[in-house]
Protein backbone atom coordinates (compact mmCIF):
# COMPACT_ATOMS: atom_id res chain seq x y z
CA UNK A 1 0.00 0.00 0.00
CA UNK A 2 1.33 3.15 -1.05
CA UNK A 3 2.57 5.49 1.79
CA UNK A 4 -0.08 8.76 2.44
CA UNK A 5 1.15 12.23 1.54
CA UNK A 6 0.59 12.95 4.91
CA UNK A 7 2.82 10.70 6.26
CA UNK A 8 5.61 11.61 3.86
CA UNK A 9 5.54 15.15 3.84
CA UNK A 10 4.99 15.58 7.43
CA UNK A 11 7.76 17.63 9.07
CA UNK A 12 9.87 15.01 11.15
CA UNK A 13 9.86 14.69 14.68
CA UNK A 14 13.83 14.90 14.76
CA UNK A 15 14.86 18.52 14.85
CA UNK A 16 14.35 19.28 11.39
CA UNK A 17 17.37 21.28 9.36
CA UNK A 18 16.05 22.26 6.16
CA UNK A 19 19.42 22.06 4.26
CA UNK A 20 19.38 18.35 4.86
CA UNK A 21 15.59 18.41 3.05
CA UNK A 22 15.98 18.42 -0.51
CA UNK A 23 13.28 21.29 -2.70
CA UNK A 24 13.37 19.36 -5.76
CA UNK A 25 12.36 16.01 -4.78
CA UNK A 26 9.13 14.79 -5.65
CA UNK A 27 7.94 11.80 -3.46
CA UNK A 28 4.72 10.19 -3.88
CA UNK A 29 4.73 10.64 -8.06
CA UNK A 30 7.65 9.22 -10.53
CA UNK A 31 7.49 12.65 -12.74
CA UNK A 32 5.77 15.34 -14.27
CA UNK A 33 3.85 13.33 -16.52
CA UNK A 34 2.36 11.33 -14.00
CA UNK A 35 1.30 13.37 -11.74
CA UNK A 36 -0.16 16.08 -14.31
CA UNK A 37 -2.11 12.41 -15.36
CA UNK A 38 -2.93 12.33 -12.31
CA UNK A 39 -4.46 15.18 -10.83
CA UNK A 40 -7.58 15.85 -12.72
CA UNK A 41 -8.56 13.26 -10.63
CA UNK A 42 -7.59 14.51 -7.07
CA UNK A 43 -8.65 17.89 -8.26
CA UNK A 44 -12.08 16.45 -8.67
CA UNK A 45 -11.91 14.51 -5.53
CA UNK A 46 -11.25 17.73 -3.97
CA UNK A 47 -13.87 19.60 -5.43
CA UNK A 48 -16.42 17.21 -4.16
CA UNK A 49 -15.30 16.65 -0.90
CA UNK A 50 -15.40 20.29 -0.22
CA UNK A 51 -18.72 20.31 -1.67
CA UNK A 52 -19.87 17.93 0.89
CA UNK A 53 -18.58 19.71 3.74
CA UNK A 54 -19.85 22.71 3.11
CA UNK A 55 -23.55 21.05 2.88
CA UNK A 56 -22.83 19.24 5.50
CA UNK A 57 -23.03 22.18 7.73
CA UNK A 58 -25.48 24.25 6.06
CA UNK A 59 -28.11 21.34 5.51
CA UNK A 60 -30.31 18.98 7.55
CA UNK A 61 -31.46 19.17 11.10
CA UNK A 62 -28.21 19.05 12.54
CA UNK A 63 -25.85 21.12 10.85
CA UNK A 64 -21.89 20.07 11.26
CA UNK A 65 -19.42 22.39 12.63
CA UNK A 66 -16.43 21.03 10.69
CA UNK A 67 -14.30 23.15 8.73
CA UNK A 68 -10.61 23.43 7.40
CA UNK A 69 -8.09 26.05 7.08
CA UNK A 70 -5.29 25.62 4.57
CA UNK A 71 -2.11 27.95 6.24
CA UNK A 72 0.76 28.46 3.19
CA UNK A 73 4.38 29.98 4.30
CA UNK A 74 7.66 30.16 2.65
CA UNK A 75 9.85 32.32 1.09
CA UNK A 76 9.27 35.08 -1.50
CA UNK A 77 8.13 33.21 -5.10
CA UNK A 78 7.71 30.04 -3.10
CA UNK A 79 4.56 29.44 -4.60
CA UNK A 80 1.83 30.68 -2.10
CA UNK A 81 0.08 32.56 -4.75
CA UNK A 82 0.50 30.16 -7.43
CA UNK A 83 -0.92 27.65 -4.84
CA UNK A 84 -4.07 29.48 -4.11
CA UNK A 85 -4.79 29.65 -7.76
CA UNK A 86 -3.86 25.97 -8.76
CA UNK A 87 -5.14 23.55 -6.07
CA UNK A 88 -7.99 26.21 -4.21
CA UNK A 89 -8.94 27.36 -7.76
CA UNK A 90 -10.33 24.03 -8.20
CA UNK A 91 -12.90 24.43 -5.37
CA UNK A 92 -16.39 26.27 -5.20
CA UNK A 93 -15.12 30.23 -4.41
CA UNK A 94 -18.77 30.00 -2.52
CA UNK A 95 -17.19 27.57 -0.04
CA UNK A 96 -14.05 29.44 0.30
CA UNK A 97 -12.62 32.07 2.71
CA UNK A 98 -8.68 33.48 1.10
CA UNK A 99 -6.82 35.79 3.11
CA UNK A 100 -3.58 37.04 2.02
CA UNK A 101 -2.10 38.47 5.38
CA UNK A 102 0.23 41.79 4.66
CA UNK A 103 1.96 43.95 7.25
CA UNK A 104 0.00 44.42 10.17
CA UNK A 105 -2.47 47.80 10.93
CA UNK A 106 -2.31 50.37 12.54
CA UNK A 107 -5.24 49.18 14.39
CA UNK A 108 -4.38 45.57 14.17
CA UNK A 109 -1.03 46.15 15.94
CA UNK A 110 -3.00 48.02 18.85
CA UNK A 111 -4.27 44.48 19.92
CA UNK A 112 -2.53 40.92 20.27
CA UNK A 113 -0.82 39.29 17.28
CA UNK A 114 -3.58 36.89 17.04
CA UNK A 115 -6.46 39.23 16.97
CA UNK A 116 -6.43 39.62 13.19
CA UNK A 117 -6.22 35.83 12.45
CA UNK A 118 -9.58 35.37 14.60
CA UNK A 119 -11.33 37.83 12.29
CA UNK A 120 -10.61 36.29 9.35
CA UNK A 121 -11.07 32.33 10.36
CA UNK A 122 -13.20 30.05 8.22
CA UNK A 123 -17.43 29.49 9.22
CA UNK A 124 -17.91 25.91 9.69
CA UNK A 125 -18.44 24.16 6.33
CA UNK A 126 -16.06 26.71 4.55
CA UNK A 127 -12.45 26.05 3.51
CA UNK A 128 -10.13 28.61 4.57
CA UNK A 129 -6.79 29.56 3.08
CA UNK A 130 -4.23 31.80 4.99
CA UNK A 131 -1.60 33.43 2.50
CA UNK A 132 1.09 34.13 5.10
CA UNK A 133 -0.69 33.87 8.62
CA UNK A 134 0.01 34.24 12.29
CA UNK A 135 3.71 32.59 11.73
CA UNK A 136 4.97 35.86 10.34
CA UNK A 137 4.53 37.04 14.00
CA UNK A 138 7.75 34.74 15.04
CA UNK A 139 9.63 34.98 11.68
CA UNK A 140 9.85 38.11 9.84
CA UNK A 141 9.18 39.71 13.25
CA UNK A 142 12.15 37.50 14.69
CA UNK A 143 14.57 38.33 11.61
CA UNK A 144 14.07 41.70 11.00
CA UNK A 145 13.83 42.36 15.09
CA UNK A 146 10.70 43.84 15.09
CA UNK A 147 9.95 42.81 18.53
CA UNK A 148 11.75 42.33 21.65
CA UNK A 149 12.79 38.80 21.66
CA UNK A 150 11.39 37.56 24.99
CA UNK A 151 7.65 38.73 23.30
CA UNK A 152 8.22 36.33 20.27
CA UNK A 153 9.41 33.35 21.99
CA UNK A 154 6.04 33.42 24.19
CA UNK A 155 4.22 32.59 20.66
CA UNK A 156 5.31 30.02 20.13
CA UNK A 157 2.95 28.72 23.79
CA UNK A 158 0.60 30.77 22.26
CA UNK A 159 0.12 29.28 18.73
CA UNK A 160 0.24 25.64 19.99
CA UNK A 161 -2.90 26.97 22.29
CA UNK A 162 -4.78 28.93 19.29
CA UNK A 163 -4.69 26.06 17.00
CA UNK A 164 -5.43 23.59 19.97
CA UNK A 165 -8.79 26.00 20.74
CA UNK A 166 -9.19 25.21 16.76
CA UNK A 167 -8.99 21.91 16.98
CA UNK A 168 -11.57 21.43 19.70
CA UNK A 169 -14.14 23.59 17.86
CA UNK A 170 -14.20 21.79 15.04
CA UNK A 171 -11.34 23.43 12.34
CA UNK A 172 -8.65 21.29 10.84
CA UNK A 173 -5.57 23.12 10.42
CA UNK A 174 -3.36 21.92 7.58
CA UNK A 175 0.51 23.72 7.71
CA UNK A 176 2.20 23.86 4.58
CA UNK A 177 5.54 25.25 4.53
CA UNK A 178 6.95 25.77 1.04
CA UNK A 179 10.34 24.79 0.60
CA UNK A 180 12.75 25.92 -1.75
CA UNK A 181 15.86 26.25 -2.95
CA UNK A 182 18.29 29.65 -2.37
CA UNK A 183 18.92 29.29 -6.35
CA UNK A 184 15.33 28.60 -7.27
CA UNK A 185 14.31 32.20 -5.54
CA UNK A 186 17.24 33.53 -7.70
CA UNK A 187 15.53 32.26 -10.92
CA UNK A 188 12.05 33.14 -10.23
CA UNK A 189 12.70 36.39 -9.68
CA UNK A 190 14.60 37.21 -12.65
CA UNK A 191 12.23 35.67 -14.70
CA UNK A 192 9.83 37.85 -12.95
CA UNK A 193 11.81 40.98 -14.21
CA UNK A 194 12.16 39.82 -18.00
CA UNK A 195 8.24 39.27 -17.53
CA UNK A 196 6.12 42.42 -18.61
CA UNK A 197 3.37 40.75 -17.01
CA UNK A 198 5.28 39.80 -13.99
CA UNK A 199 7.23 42.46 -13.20
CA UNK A 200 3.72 43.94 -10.52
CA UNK A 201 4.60 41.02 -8.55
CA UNK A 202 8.40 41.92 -8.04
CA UNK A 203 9.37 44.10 -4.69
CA UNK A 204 12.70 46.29 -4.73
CA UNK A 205 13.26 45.05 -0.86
CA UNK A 206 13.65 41.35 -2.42
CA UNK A 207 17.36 41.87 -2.86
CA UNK A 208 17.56 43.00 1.14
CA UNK A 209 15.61 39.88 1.97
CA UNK A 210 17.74 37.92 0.25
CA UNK A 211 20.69 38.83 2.21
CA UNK A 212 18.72 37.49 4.88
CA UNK A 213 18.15 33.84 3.47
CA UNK A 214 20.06 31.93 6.59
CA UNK A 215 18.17 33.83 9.26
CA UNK A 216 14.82 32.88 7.50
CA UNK A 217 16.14 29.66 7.44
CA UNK A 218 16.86 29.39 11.14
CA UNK A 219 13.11 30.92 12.21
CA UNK A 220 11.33 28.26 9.86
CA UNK A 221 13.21 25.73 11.45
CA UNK A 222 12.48 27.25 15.21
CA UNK A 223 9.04 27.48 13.63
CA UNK A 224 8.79 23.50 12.48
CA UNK A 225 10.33 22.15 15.38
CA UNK A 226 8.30 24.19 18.20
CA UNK A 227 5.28 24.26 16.48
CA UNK A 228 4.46 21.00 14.96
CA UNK A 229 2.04 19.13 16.76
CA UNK A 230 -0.08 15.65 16.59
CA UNK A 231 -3.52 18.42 16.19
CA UNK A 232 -1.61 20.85 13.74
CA UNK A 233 1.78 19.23 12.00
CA UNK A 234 3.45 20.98 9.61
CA UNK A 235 3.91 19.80 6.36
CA UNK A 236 7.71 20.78 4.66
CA UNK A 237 6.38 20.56 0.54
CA UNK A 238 9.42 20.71 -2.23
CA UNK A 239 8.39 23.36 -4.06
CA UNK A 240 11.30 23.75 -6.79
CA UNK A 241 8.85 22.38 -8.74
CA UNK A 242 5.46 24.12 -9.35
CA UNK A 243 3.94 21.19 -10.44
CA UNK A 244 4.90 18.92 -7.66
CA UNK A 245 4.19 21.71 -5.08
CA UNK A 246 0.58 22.01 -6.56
CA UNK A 247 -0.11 17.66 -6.88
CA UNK A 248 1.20 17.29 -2.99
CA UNK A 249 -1.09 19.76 -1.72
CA UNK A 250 -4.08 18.45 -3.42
CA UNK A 251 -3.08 15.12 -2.44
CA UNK A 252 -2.88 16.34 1.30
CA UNK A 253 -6.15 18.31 1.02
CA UNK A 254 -8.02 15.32 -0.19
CA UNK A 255 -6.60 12.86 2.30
CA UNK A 256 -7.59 15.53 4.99
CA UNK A 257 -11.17 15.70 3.81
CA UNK A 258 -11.37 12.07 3.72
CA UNK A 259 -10.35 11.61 7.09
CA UNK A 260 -13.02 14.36 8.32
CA UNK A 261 -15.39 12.47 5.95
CA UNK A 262 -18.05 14.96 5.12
CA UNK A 263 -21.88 13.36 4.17
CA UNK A 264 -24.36 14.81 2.18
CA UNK A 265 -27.01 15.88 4.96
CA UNK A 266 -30.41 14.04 4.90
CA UNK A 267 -33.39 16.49 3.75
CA UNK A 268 -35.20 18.27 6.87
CA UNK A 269 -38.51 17.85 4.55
CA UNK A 270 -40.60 14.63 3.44
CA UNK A 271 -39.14 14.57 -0.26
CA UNK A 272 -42.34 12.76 -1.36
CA UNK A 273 -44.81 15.35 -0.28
CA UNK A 274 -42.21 18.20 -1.85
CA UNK A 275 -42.66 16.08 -5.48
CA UNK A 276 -46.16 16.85 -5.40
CA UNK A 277 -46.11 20.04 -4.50
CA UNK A 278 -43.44 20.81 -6.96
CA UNK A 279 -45.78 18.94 -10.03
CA UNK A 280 -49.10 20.60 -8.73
CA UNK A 281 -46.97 24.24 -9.04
């Protein structure tokens, strides 16, 4: 029996050193080919599993409370975009909640880190997606020392608690942290700048944050090790490869879903006595 995405890609228990993780491989699939072969079908699988869980809690007599939220982080051009548009893109927008989180408020940072990520959490039934979330409150916080250290090392506490409190009302949280390669950034965004219709998404500070690449490094890793939990593991993607990144997170998704198992709710009505009515109208 072939092993589960979720089992491979699951951030390792061992403290995990990303240089030792390689961003090109592609387990779970031989190549391209297949998995391009085969994802029409997960993408369909998807599709209809997030149909069902979104009836599931807005049908019947006893609506479900279930929902999911999809968190993406990684490095600039690591795909979180491209992510949302590939494997999401694929679902109802009706059942879907997509929040790209940017530098914090003015209002915003008058209240706790987290206060911002409550607003914006899925309603049961709904599948959330967090571009960037809470985790850029230890890591770009952290690097560019935003914030007194002995503030962002209480978060981590406080993130194992938050997604916890998820947990126990009824959201699965799925982590994916995008990895890739020092050289892969490089490429991406110089293609970006021979791009006319790229060149929107490129940021003058990219060369700055660059120069930061092993202190990024060092806060995901903090971040996977401390914050990886049997309710809310990360999963470590390779992500050199677009079309890898985009099968093993559809793959994940639908072997998430299927272990919520969503149901198409029972009618509330007698269906018999609605034929009639529906004939006599």
């Amino acid at each position: 029996m072939a092993k589960s995405f979720t089992k491979m890609l699951r951030a390792p228990d061992s403290p995990v050193k990303l240089s030792k993780i390689p961003s090109d491989a592609h387990p779970g699939v031989d190549s391209k080919a297949d998995a391009l072969r085969k994802l029409p079908k997960f993408a369909g699988r998807l599709a209809d599993l997030q149909e069902r869980l979104f009836a599931q809690a807005h049908g019947g007599t006893k609506p479900a409370r279930q929902n999911l939220l999809l968190v993406l982080q990684g490095m600039d051009t690591s795909g979180k975009g491209g992510t949302v548009k590939h494997v999401a893109g694929v679902m109802d927008p009706g059942g879907l909640r997509i929040n790209s989180f940017k530098a914090p408020t003015k209002e915003e940072l008058a209240h706790d880190f987290l206060w911002r990520i409550r607003k914006a959490l899925p309603a049961p039934g709904m599948v959330g997606v967090f571009d960037r979330s809470h985790y850029e409150d230890v890591l770009i916080v952290r690097v560019r020392d935003l914030v007194p250290r002995d503030r962002w090392e209480l978060r981590y506490g406080l993130i194992n608690e938050f997604e916890q409190e998820l947990a126990d009302q009824g959201t699965t949280v799925v982590k994916c942290f995008l990895h890739i390669s020092r050289d892969t950034q490089k490429k991406r965004l110089l293609a970006r700048l021979d791009d006319p219709t790229k060149l929107w998404k490129y940021n003058t500070n990219d060369v700055a944050e660059r120069k930061l690449w092993p202190a990024y490094q060092e806060a995901y890793e903090s971040v996977l090790n401390l914050t990886s939990t049997e309710t809310a593991p990360w999963y470590v993607i390779p992500a050199d490869r677009k079309w890898y990144r985009n099968y093993a997170i559809t793959r994940l998704l639908v072997e998430t879903l299927e272990r919520i198992d969503p149901q198409w709710p029972p009618a509330d009505y007698d269906i018999e006595t609605e034929k009639k009515r529906v004939l006599a109208s």
